[in-house]
C-alpha atoms as a PDB file:
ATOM      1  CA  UNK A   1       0.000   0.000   0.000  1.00  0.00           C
ATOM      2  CA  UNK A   2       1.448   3.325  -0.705  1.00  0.00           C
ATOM      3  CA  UNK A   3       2.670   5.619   2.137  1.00  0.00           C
ATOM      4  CA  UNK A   4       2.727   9.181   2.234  1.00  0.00           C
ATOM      5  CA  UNK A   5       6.114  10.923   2.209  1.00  0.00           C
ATOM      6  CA  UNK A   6       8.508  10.758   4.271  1.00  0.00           C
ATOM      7  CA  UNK A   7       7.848  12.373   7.910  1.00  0.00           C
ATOM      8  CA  UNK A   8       4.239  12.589   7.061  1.00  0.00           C
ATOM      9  CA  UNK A   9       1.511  10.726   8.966  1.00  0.00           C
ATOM     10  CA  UNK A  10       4.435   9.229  11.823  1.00  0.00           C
ATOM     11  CA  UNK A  11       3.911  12.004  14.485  1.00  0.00           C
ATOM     12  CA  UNK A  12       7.198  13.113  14.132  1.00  0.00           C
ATOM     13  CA  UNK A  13       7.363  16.786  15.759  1.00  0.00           C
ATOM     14  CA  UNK A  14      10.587  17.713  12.922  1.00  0.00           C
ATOM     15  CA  UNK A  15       8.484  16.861  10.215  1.00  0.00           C
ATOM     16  CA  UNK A  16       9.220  20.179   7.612  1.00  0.00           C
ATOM     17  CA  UNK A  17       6.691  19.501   4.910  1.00  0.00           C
ATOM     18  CA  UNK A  18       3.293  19.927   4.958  1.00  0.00           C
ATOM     19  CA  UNK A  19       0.264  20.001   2.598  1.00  0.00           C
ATOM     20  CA  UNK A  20      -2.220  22.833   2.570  1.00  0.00           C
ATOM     21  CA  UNK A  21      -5.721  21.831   1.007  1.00  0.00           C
ATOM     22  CA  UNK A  22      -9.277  24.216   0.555  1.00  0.00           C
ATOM     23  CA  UNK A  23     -12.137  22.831  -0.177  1.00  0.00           C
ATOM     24  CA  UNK A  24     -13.152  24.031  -3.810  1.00  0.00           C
ATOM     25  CA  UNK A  25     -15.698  23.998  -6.478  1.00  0.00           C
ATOM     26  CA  UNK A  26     -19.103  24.472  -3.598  1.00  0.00           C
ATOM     27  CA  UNK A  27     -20.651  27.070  -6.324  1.00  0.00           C
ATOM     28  CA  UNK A  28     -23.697  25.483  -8.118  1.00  0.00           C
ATOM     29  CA  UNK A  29     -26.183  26.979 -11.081  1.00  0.00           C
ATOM     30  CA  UNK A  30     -25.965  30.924 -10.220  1.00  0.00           C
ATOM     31  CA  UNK A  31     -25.145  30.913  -7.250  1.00  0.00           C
ATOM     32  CA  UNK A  32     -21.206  31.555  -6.304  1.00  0.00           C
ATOM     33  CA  UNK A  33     -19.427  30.093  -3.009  1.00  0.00           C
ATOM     34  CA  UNK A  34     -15.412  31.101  -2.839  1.00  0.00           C
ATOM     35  CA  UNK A  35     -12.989  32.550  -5.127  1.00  0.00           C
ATOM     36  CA  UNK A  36     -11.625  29.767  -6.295  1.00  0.00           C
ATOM     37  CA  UNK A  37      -9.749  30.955  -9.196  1.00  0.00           C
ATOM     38  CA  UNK A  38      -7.693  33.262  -6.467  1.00  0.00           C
ATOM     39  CA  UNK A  39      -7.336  30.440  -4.158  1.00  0.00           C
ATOM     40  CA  UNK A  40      -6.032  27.701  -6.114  1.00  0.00           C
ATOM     41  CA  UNK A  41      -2.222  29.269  -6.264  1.00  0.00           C
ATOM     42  CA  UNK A  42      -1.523  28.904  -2.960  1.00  0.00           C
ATOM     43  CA  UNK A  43      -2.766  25.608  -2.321  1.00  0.00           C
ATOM     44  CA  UNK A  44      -1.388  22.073  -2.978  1.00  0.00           C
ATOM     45  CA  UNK A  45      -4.957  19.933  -2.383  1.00  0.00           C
ATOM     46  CA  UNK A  46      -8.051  20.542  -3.675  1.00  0.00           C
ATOM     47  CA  UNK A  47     -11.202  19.322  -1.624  1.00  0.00           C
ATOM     48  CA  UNK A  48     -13.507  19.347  -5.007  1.00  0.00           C
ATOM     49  CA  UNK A  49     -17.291  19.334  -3.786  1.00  0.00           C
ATOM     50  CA  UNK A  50     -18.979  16.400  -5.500  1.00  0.00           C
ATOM     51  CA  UNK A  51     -22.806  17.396  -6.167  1.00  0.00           C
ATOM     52  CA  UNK A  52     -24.356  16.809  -2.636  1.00  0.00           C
ATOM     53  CA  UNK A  53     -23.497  19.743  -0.180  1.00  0.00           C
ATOM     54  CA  UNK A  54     -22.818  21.995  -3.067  1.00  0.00           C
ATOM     55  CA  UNK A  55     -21.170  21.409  -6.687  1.00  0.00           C
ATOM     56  CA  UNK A  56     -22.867  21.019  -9.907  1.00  0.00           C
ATOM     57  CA  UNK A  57     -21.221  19.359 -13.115  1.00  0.00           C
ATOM     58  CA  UNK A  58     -20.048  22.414 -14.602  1.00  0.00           C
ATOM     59  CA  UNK A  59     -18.657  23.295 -11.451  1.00  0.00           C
ATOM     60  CA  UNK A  60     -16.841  19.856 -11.018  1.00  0.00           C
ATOM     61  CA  UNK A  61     -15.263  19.643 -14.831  1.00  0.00           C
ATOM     62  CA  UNK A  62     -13.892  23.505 -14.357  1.00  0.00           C
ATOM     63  CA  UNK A  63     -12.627  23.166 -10.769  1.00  0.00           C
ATOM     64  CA  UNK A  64     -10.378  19.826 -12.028  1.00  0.00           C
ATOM     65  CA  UNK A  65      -9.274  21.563 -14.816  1.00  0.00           C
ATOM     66  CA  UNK A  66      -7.825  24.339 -12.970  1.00  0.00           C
ATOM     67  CA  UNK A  67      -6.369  23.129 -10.696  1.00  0.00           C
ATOM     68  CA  UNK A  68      -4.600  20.473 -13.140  1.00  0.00           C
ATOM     69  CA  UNK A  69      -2.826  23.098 -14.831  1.00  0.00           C
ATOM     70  CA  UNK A  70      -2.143  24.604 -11.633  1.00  0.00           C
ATOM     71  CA  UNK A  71      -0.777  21.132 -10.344  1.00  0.00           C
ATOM     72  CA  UNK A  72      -2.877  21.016  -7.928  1.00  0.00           C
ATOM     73  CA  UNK A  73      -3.903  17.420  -6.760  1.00  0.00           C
ATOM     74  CA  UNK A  74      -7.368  16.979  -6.609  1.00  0.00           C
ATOM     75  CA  UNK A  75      -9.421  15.271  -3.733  1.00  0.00           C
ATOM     76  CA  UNK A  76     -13.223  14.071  -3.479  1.00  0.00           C
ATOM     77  CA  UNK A  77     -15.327  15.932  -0.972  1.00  0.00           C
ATOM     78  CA  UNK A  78     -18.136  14.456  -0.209  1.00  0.00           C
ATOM     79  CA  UNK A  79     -20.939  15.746   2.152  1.00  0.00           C
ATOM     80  CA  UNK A  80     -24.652  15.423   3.216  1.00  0.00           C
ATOM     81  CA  UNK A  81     -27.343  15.673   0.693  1.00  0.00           C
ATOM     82  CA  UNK A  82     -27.930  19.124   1.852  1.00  0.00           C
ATOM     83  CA  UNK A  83     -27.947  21.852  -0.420  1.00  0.00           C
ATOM     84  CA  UNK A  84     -30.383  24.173   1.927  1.00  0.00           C
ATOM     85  CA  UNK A  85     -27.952  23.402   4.606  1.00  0.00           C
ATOM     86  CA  UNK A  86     -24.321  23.439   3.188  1.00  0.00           C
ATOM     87  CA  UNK A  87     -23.768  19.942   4.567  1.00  0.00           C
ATOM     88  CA  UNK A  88     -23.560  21.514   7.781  1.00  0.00           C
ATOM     89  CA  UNK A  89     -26.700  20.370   9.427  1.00  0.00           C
ATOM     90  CA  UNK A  90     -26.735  16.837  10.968  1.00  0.00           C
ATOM     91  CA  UNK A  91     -28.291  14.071   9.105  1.00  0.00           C
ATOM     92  CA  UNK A  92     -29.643  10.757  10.271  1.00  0.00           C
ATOM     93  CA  UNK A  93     -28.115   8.328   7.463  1.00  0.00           C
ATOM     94  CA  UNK A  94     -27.941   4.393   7.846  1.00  0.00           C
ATOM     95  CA  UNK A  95     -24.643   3.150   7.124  1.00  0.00           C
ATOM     96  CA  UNK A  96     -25.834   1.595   3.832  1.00  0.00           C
ATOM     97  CA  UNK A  97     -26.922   4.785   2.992  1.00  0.00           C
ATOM     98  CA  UNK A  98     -23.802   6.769   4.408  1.00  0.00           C
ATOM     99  CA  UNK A  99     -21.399   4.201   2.438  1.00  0.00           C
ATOM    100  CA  UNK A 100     -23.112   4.864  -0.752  1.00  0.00           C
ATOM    101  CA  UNK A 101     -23.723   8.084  -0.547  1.00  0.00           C
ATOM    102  CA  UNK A 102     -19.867   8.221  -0.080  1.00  0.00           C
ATOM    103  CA  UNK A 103     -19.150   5.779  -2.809  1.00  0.00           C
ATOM    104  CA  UNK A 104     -21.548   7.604  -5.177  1.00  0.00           C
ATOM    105  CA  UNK A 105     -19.954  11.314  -5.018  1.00  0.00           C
ATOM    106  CA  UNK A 106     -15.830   9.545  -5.419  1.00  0.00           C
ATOM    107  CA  UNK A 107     -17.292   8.100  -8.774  1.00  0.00           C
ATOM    108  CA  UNK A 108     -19.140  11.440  -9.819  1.00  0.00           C
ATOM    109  CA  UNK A 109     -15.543  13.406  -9.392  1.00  0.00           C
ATOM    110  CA  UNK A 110     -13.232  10.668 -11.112  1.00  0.00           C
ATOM    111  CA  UNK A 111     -14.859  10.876 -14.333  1.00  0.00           C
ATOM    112  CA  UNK A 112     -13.986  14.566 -14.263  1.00  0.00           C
ATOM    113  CA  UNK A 113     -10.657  13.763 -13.174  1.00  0.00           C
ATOM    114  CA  UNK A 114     -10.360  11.258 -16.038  1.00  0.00           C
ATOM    115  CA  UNK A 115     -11.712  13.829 -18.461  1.00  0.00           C
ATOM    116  CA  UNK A 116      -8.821  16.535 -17.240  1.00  0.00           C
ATOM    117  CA  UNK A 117      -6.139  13.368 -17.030  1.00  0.00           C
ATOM    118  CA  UNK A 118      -5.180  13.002 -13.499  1.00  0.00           C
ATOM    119  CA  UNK A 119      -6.210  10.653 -11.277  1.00  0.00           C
ATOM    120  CA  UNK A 120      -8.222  11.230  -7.582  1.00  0.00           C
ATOM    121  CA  UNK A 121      -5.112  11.737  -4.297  1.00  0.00           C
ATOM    122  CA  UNK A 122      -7.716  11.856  -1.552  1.00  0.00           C
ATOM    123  CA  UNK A 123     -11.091  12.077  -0.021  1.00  0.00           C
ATOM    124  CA  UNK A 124     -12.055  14.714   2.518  1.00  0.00           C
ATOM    125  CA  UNK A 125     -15.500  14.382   3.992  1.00  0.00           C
ATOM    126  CA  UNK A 126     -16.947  17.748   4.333  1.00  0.00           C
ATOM    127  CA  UNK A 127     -19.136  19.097   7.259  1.00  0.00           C
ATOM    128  CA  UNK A 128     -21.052  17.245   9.304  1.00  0.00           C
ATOM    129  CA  UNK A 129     -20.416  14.206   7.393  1.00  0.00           C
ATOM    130  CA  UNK A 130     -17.195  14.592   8.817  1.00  0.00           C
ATOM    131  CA  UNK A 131     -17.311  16.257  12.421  1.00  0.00           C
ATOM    132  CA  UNK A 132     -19.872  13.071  13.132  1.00  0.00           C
ATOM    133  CA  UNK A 133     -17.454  10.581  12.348  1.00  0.00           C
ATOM    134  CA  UNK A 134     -15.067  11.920  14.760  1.00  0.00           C
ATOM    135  CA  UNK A 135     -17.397  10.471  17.511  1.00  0.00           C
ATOM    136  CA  UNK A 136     -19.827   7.910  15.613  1.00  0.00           C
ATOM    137  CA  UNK A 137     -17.885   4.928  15.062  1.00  0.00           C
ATOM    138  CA  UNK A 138     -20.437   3.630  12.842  1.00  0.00           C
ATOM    139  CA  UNK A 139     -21.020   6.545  10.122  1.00  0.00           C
ATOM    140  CA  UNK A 140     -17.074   6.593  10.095  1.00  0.00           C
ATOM    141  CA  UNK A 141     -17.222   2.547   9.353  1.00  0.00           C
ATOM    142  CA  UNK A 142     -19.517   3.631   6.426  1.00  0.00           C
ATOM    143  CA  UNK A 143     -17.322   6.048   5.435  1.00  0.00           C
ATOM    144  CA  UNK A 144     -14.092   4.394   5.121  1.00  0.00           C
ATOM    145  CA  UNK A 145     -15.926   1.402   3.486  1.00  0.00           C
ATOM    146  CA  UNK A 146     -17.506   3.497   0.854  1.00  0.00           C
ATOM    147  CA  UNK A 147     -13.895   5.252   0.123  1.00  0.00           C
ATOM    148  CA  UNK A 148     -12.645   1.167  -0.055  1.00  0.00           C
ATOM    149  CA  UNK A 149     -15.133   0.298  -2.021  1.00  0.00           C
ATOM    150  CA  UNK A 150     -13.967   2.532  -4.818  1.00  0.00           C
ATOM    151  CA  UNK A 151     -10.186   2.416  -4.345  1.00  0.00           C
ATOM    152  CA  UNK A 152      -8.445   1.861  -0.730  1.00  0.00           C
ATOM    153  CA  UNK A 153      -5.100   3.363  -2.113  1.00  0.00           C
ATOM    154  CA  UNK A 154      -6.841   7.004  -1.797  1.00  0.00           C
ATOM    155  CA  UNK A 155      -5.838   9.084   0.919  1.00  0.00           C
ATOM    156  CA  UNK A 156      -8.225  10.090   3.990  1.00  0.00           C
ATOM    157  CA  UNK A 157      -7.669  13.292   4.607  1.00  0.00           C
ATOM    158  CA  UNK A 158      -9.393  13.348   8.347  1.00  0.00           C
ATOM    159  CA  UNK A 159      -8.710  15.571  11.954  1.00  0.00           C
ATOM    160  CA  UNK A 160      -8.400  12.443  14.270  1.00  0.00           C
ATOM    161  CA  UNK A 161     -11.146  10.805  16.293  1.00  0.00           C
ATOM    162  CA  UNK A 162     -13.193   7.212  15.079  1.00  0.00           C
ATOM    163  CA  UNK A 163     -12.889   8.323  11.280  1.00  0.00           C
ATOM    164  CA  UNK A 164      -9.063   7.891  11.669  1.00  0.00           C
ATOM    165  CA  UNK A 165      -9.495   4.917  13.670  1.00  0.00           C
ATOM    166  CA  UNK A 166     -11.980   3.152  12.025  1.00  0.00           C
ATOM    167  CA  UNK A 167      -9.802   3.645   7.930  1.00  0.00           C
ATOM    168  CA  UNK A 168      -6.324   2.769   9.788  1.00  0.00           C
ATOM    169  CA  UNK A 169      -8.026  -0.566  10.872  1.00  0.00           C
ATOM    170  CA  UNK A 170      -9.667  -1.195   7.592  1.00  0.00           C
ATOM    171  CA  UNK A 171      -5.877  -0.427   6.142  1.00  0.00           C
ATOM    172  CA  UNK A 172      -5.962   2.802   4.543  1.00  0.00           C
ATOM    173  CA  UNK A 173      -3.557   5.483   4.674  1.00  0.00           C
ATOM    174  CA  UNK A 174      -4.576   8.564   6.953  1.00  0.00           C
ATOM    175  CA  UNK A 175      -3.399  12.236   6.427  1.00  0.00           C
ATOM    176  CA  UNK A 176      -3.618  13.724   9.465  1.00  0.00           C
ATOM    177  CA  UNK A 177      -5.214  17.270   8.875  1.00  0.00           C
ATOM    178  CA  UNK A 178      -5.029  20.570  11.493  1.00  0.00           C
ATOM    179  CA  UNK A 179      -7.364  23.841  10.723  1.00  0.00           C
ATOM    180  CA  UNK A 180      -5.560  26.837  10.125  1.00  0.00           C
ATOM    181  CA  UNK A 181      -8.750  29.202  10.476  1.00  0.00           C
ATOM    182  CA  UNK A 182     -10.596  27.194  12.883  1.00  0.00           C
ATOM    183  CA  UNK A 183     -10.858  26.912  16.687  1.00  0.00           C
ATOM    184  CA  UNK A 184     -10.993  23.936  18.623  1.00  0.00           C
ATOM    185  CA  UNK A 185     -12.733  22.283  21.740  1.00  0.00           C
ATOM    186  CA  UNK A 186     -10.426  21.129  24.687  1.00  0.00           C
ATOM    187  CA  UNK A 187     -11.012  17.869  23.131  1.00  0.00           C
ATOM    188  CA  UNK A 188      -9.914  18.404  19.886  1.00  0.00           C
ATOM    189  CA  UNK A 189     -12.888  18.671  17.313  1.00  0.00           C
ATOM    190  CA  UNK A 190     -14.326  22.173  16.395  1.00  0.00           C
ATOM    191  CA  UNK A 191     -15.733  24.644  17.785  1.00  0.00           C
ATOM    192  CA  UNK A 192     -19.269  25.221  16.541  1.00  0.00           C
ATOM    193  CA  UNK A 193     -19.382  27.899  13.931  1.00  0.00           C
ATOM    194  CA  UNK A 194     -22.517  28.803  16.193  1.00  0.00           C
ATOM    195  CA  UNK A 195     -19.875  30.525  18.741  1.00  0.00           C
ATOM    196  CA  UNK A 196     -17.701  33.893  18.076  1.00  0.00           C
ATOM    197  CA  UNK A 197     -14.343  33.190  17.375  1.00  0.00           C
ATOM    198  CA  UNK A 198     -15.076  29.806  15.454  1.00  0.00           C
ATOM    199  CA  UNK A 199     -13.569  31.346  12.727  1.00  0.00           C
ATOM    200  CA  UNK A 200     -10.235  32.630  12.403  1.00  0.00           C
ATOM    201  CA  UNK A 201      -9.413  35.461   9.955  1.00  0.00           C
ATOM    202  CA  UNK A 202      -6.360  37.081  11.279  1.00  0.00           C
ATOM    203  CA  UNK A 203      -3.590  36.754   9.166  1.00  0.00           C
ATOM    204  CA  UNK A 204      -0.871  36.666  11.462  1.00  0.00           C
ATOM    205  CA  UNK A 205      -3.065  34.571  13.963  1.00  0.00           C
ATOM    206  CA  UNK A 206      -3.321  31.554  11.582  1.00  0.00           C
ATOM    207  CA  UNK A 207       0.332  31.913  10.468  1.00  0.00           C
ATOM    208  CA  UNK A 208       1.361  31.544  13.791  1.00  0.00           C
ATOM    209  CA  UNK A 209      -0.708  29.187  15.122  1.00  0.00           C
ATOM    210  CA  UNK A 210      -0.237  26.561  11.677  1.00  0.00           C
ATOM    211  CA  UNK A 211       3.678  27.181  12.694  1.00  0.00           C
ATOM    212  CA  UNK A 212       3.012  25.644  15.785  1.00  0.00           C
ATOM    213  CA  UNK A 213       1.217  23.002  15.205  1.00  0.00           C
ATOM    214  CA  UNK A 214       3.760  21.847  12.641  1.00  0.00           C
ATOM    215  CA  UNK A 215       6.939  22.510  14.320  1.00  0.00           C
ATOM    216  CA  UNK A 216       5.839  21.146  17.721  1.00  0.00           C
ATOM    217  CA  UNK A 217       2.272  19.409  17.193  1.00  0.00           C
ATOM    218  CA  UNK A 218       0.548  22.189  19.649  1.00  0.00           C
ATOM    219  CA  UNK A 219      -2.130  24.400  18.983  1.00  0.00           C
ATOM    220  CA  UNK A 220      -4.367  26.089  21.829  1.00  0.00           C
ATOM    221  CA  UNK A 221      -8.007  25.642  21.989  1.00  0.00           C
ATOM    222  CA  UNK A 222     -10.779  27.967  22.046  1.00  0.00           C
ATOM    223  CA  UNK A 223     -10.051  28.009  26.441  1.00  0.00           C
ATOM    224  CA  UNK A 224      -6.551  28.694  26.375  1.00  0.00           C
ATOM    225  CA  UNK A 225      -5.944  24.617  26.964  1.00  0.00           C
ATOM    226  CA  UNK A 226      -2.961  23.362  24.842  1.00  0.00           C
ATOM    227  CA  UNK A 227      -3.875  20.450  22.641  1.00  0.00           C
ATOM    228  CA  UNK A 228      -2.273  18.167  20.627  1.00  0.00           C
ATOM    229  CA  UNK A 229      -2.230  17.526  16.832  1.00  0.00           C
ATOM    230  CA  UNK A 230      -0.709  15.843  14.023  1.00  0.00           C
ATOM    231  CA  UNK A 231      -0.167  17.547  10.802  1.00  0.00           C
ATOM    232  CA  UNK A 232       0.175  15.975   7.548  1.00  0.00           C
ATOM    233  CA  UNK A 233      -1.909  18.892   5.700  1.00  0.00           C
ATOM    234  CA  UNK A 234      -3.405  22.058   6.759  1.00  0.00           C
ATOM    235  CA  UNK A 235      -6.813  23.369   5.741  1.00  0.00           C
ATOM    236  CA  UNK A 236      -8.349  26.776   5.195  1.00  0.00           C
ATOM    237  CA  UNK A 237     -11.490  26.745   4.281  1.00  0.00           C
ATOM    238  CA  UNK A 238     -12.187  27.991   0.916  1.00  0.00           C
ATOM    239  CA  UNK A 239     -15.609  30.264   2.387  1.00  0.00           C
ATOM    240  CA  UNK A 240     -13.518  31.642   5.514  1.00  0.00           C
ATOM    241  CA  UNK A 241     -13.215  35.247   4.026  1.00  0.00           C
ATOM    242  CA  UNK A 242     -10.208  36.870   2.980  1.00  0.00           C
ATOM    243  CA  UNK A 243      -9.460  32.628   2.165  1.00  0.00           C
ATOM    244  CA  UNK A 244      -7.005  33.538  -0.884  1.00  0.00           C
ATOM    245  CA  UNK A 245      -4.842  36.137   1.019  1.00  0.00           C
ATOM    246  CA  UNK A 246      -4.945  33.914   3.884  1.00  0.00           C
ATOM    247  CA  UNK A 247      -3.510  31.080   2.282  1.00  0.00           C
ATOM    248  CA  UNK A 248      -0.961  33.181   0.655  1.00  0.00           C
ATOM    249  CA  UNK A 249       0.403  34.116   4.001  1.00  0.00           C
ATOM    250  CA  UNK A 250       0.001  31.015   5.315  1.00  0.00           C
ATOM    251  CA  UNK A 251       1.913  29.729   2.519  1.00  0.00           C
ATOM    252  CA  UNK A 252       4.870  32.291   2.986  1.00  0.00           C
ATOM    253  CA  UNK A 253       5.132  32.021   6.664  1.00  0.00           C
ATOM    254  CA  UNK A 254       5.513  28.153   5.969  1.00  0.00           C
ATOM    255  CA  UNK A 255       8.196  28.441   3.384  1.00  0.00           C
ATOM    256  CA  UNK A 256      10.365  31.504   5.484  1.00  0.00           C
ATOM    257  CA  UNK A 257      10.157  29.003   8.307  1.00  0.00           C
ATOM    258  CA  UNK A 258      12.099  26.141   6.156  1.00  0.00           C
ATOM    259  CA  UNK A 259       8.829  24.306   6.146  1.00  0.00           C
ATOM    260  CA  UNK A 260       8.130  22.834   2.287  1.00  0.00           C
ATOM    261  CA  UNK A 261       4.909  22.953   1.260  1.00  0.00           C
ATOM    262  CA  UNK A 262       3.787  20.479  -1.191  1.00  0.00           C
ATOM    263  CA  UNK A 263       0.941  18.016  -1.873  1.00  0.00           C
ATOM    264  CA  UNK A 264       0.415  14.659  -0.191  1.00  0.00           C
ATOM    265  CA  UNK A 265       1.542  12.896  -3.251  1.00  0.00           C
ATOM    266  CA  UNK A 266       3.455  15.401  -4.408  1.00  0.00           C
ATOM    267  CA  UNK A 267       5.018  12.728  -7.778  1.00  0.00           C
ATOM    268  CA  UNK A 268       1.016  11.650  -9.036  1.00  0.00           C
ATOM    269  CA  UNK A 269       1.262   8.376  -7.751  1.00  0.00           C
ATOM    270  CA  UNK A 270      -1.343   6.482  -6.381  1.00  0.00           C
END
């Protein structure tokens, strides 16, 4: 089974290369989510939305494109079926349902990925989709087995918790992923965007903090409590305003530091 590169996904604290992914593409019909086109550059994984939390066709075949001749690599993000909701609002799926659902939106972005000739690095699961299978054992099961189902050599791209657990017992390879522009609980998932401060939108905040949690594997929660983390990629989220500049910055704080930043799979392979 392929690994990711070297000091990535081990723990190690001196790791100096990291990932930084933004979830992409979450416009639909006329209605716009993002700037994309201003994000992509300063990125080395793209989350690509996949139809169900946002995302439409023309959306999908456009946001591969770019960010294949950006050389970008390009991830499935798969959500709820929740349009009305952003795939933020909790769903009751069974894990037939989760697994397929899963399974369903991989396929949907690999044909656009074999139309713009490159191939699918990772999946991401977006929302609540995701910040329920840090806790629900089950929906993560579903999860991983859906991602399996299609190809177990993809990446999960996931923050800890039972959806880390549950696809490093089924075998696949994790990349352990740390929010920039996000707070956390004491415990280690995220805060509820319901609560000031959820967000993060200082510049030199996120900098700062994204050093830290890849030099040393710290960041401080939303109390002041000092938390562990492992950091194979970083996110900013590609709807956090100011999410271009901010990953520019982010980018350039990295490299000044002697941190490399480049994708997962930085060489194509599987």
């Amino acid at each position: 089974m392929s690994e990711l590169t070297p000091n990535q996904g081990s723990g190690d604290r001196t790791a100096r290369t990291v990932d930084i992914n933004s979830d992409m593409g979450e416009s639909f019909g006329a209605w716009t989510m993002g700037a994309d086109a201003d994000l992509l550059p300063h990125i080395t994984s793209a989350n690509v939305a996949c139809g169900f939390h946002a995302g439409d066709p023309r959306v999908m075949a456009a946001t591969v494109a770019e960010a294949v001749r950006l050389h970008v690599r390009v991830g499935a993000h798969p959500g709820f079926s929740d349009l009305v909701g952003f795939g933020r609002r909790n769903l009751a799926l069974t894990p037939h349902e989760a697994r397929t659902d899963v399974l369903y939106q991989i396929g949907a972005l690999q044909a656009f990925c074999r139309r713009a000739g490159t191939t699918l690095q990772h999946v991401k699961p977006h929302g609540q989709l995701n910040n329920l299978a840090m806790t629900d054992r089950t929906l993560a099961d579903a999860i991983v087995a859906g991602i399996a189902d299609f190809d177990p050599t993809l990446l999960l791209i996931a923050y800890g918790g039972e959806l880390a657990r549950a696809a490093e017992a089924a075998g696949l390879v994790v990349a352990y992923e740390a929010y920039a522009d996000r707070a956390y609980n004491p415990d280690g998932t995220l805060l509820s965007r319901r609560v000031d401060g959820s967000v993060i939108t200082d510049a030199a905040h996120i900098g700062e903090r994204a050093l830290r949690m890849v030099e040393d594997g710290k960041v401080a929660a939303h109390d002041g409590t000092v938390i562990d983390v492992r950091v194979d990629t970083l996110c900013i989220h590609g709807d956090t305003p100011g999410a271009p500049a901010l990953a520019n910055h982010l980018h350039a704080v990295l490299e000044r530091s002697g941190v490399r930043v480049r994708s997962l799979r930085p060489d194509g392979r599987p």
